[in-house]
C-alpha atoms as a PDB file:
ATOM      1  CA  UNK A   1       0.000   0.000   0.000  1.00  0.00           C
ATOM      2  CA  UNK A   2       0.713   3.481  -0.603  1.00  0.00           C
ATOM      3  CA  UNK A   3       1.298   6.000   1.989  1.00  0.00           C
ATOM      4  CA  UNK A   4       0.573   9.785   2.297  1.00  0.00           C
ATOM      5  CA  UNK A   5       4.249  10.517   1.960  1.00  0.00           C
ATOM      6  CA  UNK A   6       5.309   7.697  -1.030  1.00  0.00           C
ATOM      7  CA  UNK A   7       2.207   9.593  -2.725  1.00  0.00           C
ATOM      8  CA  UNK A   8       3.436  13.005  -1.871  1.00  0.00           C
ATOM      9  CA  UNK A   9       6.618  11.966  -4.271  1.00  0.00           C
ATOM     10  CA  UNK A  10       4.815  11.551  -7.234  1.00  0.00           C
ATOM     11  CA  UNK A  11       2.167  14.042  -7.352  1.00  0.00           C
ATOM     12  CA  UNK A  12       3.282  17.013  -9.178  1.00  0.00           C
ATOM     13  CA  UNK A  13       3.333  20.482  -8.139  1.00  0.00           C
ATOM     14  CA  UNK A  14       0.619  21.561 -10.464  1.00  0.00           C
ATOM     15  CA  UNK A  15      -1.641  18.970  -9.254  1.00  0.00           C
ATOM     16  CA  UNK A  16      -1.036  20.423  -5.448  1.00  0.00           C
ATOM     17  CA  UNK A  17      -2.041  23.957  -7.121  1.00  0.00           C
ATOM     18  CA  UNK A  18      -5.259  22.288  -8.645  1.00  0.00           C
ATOM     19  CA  UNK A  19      -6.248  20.400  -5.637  1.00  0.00           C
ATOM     20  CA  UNK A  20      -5.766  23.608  -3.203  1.00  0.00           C
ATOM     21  CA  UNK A  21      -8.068  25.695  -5.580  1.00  0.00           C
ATOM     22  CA  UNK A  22     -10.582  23.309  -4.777  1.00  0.00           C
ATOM     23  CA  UNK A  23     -10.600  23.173  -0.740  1.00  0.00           C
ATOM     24  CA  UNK A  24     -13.436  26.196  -0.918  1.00  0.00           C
ATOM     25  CA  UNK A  25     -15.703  23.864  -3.316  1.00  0.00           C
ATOM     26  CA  UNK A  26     -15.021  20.351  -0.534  1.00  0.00           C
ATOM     27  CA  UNK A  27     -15.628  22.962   2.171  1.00  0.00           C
ATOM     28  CA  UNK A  28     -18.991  23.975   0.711  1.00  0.00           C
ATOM     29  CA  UNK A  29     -19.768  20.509  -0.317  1.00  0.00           C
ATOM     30  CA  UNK A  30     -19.132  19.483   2.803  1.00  0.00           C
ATOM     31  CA  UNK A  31     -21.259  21.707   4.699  1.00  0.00           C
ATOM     32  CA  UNK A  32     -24.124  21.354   2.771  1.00  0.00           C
ATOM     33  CA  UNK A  33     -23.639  17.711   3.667  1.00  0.00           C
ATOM     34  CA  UNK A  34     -23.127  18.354   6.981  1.00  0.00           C
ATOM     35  CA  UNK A  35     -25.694  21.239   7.699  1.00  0.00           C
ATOM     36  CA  UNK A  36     -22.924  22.959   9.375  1.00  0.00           C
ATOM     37  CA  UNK A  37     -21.599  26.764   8.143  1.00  0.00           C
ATOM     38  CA  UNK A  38     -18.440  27.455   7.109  1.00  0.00           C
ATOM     39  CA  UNK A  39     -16.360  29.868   9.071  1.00  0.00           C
ATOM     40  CA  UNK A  40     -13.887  31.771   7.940  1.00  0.00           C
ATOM     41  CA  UNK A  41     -11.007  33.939   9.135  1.00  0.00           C
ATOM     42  CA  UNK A  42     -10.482  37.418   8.273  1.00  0.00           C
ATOM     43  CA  UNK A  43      -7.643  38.867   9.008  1.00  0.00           C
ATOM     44  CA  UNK A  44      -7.676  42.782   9.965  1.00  0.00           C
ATOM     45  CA  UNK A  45      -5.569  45.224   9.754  1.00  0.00           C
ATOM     46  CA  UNK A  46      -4.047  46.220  13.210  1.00  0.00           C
ATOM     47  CA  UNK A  47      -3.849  49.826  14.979  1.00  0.00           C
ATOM     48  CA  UNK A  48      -1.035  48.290  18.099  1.00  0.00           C
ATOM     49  CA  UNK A  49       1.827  50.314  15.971  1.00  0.00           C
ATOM     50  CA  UNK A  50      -0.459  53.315  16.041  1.00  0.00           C
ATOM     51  CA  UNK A  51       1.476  56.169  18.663  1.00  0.00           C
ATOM     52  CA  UNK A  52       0.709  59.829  18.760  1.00  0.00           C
ATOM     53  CA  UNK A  53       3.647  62.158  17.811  1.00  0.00           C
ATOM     54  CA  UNK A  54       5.614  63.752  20.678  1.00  0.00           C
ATOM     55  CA  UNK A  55       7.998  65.288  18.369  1.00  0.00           C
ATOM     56  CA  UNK A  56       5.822  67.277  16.225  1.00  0.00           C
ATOM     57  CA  UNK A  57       7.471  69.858  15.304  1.00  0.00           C
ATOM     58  CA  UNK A  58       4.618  72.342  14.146  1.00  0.00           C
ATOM     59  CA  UNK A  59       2.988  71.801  17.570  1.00  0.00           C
ATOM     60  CA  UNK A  60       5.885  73.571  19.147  1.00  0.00           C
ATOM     61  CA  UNK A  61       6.447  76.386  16.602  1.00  0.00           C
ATOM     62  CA  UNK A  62       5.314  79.482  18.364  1.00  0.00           C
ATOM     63  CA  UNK A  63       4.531  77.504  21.494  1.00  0.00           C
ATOM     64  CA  UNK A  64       5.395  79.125  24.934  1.00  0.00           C
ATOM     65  CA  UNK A  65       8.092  76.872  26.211  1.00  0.00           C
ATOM     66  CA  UNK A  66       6.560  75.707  29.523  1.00  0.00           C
ATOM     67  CA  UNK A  67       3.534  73.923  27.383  1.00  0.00           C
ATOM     68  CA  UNK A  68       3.358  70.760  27.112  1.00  0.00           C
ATOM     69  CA  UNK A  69       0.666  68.882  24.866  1.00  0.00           C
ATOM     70  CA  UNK A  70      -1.747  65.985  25.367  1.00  0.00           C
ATOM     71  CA  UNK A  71      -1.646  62.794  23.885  1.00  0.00           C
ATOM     72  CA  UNK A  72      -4.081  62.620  21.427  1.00  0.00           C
ATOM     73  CA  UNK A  73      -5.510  59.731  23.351  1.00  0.00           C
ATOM     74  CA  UNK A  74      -5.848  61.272  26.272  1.00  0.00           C
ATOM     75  CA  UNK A  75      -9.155  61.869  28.347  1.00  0.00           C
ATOM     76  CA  UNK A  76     -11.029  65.269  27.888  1.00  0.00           C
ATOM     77  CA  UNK A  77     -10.053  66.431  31.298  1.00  0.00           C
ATOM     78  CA  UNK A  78      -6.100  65.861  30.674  1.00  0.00           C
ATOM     79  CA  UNK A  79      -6.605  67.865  26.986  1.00  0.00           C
ATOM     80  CA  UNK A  80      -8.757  70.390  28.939  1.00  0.00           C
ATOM     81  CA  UNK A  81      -5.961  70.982  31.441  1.00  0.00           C
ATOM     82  CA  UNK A  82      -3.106  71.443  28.915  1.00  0.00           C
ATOM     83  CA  UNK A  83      -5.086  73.423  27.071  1.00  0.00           C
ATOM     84  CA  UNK A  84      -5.329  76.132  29.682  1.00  0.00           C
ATOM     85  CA  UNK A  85      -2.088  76.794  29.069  1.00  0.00           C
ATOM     86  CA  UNK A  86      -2.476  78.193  25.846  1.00  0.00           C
ATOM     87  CA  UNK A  87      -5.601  80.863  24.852  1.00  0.00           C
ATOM     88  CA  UNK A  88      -8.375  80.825  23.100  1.00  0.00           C
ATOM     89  CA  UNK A  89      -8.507  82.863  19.805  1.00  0.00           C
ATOM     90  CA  UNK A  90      -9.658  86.136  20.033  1.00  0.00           C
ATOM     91  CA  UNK A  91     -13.484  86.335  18.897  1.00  0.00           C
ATOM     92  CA  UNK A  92     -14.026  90.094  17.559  1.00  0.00           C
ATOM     93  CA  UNK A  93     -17.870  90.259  18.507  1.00  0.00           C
ATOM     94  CA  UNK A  94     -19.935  90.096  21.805  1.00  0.00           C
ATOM     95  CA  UNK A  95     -23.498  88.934  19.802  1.00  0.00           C
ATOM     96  CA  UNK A  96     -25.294  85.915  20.510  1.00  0.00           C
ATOM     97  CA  UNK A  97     -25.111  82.946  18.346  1.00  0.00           C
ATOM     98  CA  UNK A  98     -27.994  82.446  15.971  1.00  0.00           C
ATOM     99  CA  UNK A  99     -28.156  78.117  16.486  1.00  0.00           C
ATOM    100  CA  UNK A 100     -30.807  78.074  13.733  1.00  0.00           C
ATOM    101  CA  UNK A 101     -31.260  74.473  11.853  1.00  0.00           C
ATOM    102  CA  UNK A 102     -29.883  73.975   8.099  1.00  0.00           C
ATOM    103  CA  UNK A 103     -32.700  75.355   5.545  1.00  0.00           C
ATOM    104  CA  UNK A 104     -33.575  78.185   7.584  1.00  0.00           C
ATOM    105  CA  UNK A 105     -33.936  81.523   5.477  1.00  0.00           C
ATOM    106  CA  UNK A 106     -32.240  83.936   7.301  1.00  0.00           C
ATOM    107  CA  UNK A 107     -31.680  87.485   5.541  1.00  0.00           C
ATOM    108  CA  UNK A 108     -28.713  88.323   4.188  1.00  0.00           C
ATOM    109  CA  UNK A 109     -26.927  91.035   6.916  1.00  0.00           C
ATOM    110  CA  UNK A 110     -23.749  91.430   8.748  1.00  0.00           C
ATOM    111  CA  UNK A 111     -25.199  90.874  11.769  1.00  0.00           C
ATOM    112  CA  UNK A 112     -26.684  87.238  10.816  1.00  0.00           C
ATOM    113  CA  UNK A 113     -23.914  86.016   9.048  1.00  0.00           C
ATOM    114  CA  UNK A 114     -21.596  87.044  12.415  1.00  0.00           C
ATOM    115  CA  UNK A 115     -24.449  85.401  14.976  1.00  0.00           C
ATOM    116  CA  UNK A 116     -24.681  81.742  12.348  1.00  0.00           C
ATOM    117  CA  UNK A 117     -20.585  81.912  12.276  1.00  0.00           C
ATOM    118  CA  UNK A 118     -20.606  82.343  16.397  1.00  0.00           C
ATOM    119  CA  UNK A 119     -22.789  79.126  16.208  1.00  0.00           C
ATOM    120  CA  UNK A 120     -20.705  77.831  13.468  1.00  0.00           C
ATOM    121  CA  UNK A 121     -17.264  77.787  16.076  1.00  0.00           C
ATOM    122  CA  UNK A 122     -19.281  76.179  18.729  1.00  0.00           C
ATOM    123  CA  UNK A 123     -21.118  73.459  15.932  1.00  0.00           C
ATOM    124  CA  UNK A 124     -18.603  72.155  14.259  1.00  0.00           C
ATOM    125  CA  UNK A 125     -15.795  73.151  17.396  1.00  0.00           C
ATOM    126  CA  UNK A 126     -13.473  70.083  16.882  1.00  0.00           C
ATOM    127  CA  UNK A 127     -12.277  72.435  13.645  1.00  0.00           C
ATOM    128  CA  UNK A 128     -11.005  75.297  16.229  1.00  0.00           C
ATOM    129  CA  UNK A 129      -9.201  76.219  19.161  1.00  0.00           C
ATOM    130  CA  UNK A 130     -11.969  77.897  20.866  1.00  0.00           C
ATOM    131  CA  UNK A 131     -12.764  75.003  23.643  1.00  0.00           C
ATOM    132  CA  UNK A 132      -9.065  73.721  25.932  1.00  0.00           C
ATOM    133  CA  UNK A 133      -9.717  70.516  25.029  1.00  0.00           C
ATOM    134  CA  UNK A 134      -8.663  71.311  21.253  1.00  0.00           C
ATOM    135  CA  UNK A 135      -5.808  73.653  21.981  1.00  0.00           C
ATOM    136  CA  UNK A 136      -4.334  70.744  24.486  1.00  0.00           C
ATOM    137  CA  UNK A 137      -3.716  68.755  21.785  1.00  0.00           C
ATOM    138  CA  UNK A 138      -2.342  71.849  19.516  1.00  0.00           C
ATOM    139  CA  UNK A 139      -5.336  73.372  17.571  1.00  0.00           C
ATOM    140  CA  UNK A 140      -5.230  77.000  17.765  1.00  0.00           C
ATOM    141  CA  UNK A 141      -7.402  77.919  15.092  1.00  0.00           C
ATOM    142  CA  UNK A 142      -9.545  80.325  14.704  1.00  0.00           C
ATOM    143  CA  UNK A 143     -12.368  81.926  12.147  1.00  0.00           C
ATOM    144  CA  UNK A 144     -13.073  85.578  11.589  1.00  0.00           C
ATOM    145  CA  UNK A 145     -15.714  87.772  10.109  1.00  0.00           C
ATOM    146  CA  UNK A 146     -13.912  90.179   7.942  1.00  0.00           C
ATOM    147  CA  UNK A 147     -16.673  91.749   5.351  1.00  0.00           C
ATOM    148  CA  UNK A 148     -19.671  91.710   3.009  1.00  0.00           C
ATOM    149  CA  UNK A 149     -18.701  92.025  -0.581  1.00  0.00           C
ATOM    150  CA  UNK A 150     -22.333  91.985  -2.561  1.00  0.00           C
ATOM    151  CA  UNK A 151     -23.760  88.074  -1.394  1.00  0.00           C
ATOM    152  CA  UNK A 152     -20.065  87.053  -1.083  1.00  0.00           C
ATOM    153  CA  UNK A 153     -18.866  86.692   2.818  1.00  0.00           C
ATOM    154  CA  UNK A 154     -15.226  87.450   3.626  1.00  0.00           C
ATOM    155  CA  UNK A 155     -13.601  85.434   6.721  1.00  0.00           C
ATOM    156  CA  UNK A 156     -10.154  85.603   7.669  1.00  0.00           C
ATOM    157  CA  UNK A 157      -8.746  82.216   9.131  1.00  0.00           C
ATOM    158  CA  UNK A 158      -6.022  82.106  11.749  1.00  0.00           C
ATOM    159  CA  UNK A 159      -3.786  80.473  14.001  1.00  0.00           C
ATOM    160  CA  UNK A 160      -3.040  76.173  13.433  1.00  0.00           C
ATOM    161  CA  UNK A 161      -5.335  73.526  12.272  1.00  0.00           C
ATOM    162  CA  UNK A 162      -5.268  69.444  12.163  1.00  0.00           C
ATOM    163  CA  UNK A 163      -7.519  69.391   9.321  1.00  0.00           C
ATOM    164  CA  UNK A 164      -6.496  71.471   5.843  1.00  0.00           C
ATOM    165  CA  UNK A 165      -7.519  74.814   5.389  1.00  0.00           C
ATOM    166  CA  UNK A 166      -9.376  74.563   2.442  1.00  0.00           C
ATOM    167  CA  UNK A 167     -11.714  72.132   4.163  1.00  0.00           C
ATOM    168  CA  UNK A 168     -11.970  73.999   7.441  1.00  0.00           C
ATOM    169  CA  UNK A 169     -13.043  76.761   4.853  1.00  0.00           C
ATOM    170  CA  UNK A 170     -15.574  74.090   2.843  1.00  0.00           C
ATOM    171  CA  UNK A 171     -17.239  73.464   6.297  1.00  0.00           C
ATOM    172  CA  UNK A 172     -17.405  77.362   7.246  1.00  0.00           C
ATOM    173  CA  UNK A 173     -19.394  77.991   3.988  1.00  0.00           C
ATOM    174  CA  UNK A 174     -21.479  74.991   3.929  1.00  0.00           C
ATOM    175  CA  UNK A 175     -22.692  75.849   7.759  1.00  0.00           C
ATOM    176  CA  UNK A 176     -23.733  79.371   6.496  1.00  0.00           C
ATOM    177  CA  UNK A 177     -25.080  79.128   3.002  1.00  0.00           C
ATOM    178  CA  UNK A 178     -27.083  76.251   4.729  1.00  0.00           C
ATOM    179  CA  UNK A 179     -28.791  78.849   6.801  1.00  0.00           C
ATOM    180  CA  UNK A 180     -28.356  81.950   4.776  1.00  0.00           C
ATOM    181  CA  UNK A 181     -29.249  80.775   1.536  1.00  0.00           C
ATOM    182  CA  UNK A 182     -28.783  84.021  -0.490  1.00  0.00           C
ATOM    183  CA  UNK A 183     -24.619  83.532   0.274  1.00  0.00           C
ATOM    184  CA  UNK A 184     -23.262  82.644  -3.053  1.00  0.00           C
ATOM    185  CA  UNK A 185     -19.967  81.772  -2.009  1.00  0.00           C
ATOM    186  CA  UNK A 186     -17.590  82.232   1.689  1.00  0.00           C
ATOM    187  CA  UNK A 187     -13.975  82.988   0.664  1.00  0.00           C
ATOM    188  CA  UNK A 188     -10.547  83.986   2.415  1.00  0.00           C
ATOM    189  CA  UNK A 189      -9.519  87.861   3.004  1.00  0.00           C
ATOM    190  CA  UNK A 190      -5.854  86.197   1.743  1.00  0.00           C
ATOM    191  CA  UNK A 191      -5.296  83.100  -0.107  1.00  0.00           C
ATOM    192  CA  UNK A 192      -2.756  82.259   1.308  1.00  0.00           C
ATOM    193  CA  UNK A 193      -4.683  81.924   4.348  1.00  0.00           C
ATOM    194  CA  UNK A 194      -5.553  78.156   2.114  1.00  0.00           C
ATOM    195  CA  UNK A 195      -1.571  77.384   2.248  1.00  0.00           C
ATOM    196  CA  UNK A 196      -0.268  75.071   4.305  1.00  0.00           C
ATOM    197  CA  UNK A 197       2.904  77.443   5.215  1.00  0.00           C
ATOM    198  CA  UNK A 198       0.254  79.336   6.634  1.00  0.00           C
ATOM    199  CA  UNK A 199      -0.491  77.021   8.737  1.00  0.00           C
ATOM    200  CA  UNK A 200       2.752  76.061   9.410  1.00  0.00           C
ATOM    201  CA  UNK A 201       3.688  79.493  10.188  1.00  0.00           C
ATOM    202  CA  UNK A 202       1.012  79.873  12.519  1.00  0.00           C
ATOM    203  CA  UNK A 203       1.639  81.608  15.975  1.00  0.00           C
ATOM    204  CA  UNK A 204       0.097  79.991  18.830  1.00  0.00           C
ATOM    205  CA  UNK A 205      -1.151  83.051  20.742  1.00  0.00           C
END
């Protein structure tokens, strides 16, 4: 008689590629046989290498030497505390913000557009450096009213930001066209406000 390993000598290596293509099909076959599922493995990919960046070098540019940043997994209250270190930029009006829902129909005025951006910094906050918790970790940005020019709104952007400046502006203009729908378009005083030297070059005040 044959055994598994005299047989193992004579079958050739295409054969072995032939008869692995067709485990999945025996599996099947056999679990429809069987009445039992197959299970399979799927491997995922793994976060354990994942570490936050001590070193980072824009988080130190302009920084006061005595702060130190949080991990980025850190709890609130540790971000909170490191971010008292630093302050929050300066907001240049005392109004209250207008938290009206997308598809409202506010008019057109200086004085909405600076109440729905005031509810804008608090909406979508995780943008900006206006709550400790953000600047703990390094975000020091901030968004400013600068003018009216016809339906177009002005803002000036400032200080540093994790996300790119284009889409921190994206999300500005979305919040207020959404509830000032005769805004045609929300632009920069500066382009290169959109640069990332800008934001590289940003002093953390």
């Amino acid at each position: 008689l044959l055994t598994c390993s005299m047989l193992a000598k004579f079958i050739c290596p295409a054969a072995l590629v032939v008869c692995s293509s067709l485990l999945p099909l025996s599996a099947a076959f056999h679990a429809v046989a069987t009445h039992k599922p197959i299970i399979r493995t799927h491997l995922m990919s793994s976060w354990d290498d994942f570490s936050y960046d001590d070193d980072d070098e824009l988080l130190d540019s302009g920084v006061d030497a005595d702060f130190k940043a949080a991990d980025e997994n850190d709890d609130p209250v540790a971000k909170a505390m490191a971010g008292q270190a630093l302050d929050a930029p300066e907001v240049y009006w005392d109004g209250e913000p207008m938290d009206v829902p997308v598809g409202s129909q506010l008019e057109l005025s200086e004085e909405n557009v600076q109440g729905v951006l005031a509810a804008c910094r608090q909406e979508i906050g995780t943008m900006f450096g206006y709550q400790a918790e953000n600047r703990g970790v390094g975000i020091t940005g901030g968004v400013d009213y600068v003018d009216l020019d016809g339906p177009t709104v002005v803002v000036h952007l400032k200080g540093r930001f994790w996300h790119q400046r284009p889409t921190v502006l994206t999300r500005v203009g979305a919040y207020l066209m959404g509830r000032i729908p005769e805004i045609v378009d929300v632009v920069v005083e500066d382009e290169y406000e959109l640069t990332d030297e800008a934001n590289d070059a940003a002093i953390l005040d």
